[in-house]
Protein backbone atom coordinates (compact mmCIF):
# COMPACT_ATOMS: atom_id res chain seq x y z
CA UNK A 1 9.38 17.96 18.11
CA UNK A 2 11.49 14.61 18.59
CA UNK A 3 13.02 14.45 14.99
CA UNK A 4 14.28 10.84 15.77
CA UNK A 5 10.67 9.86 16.48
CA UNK A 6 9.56 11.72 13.41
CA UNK A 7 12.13 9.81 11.21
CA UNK A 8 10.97 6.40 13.29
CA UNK A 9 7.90 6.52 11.82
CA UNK A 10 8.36 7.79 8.33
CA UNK A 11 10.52 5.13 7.89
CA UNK A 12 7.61 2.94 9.31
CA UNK A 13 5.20 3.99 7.20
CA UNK A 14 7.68 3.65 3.94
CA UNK A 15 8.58 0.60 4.86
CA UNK A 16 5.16 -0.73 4.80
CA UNK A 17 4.04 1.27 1.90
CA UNK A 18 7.18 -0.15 -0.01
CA UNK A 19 6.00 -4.15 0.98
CA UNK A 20 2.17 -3.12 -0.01
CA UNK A 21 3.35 -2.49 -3.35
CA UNK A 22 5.64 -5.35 -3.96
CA UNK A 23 2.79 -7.44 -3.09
CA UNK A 24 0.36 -5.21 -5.74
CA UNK A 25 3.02 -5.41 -8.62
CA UNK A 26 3.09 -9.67 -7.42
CA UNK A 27 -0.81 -9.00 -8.13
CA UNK A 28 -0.89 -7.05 -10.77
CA UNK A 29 1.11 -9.38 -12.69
CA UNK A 30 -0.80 -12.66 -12.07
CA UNK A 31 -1.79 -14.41 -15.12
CA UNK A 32 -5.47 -14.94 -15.16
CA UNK A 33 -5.41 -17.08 -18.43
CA UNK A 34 -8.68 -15.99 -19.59
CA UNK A 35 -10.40 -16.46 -16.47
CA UNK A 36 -13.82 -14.39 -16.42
CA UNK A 37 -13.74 -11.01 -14.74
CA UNK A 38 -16.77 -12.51 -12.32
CA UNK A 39 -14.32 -15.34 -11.48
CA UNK A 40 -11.76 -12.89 -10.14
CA UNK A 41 -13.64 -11.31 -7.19
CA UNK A 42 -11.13 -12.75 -4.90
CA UNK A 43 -7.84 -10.80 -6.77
CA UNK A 44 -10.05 -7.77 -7.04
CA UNK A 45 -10.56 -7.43 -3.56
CA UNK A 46 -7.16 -8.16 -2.72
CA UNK A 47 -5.95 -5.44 -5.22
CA UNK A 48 -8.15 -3.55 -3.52
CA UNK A 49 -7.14 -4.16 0.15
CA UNK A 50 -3.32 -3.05 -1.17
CA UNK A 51 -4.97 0.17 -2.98
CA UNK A 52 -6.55 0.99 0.51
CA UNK A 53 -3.46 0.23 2.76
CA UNK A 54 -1.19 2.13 -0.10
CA UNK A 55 -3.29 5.16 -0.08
CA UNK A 56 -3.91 5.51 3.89
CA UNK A 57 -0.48 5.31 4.36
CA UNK A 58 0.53 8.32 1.85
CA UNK A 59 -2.31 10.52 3.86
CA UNK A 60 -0.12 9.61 7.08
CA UNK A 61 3.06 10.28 5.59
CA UNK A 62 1.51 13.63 4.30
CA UNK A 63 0.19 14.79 7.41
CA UNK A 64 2.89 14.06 9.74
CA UNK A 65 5.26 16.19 7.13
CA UNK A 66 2.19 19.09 7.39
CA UNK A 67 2.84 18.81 11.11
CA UNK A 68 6.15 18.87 10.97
């Protein structure tokens, strides 16, 4: 196998996986001031969204290194 490819797209896929969670931690750490959970559907789902990407991307990263 092409190691250079392999490394291209680990570093890829950390990259992104790195910017997903900046952007959760961003989220995680918005002040809702009391808001009502119902009121917060929109953050949910965005926390969500990040959870999803974050999570894909470590199943990628774990199967190309099975591969590998």
């Amino acid at each position: 196998m092409n190691k250079r490819t392999i490394k291209t797209v680990e570093r890829r896929l950390l990259k992104t996986m790195m910017e997903d969670e900046r952007q959760l931690r961003l989220l995680l750490e918005t002040e809702t001031n009391g808001v009502p959970d119902r009121q917060l559907d929109g953050l949910m789902v965005k926390i969500e969204q990040l959870l999803g990407r974050i999570m894909i991307n470590q199943n990628k990263l774990m199967l190309l290194q099975d591969l590998v």
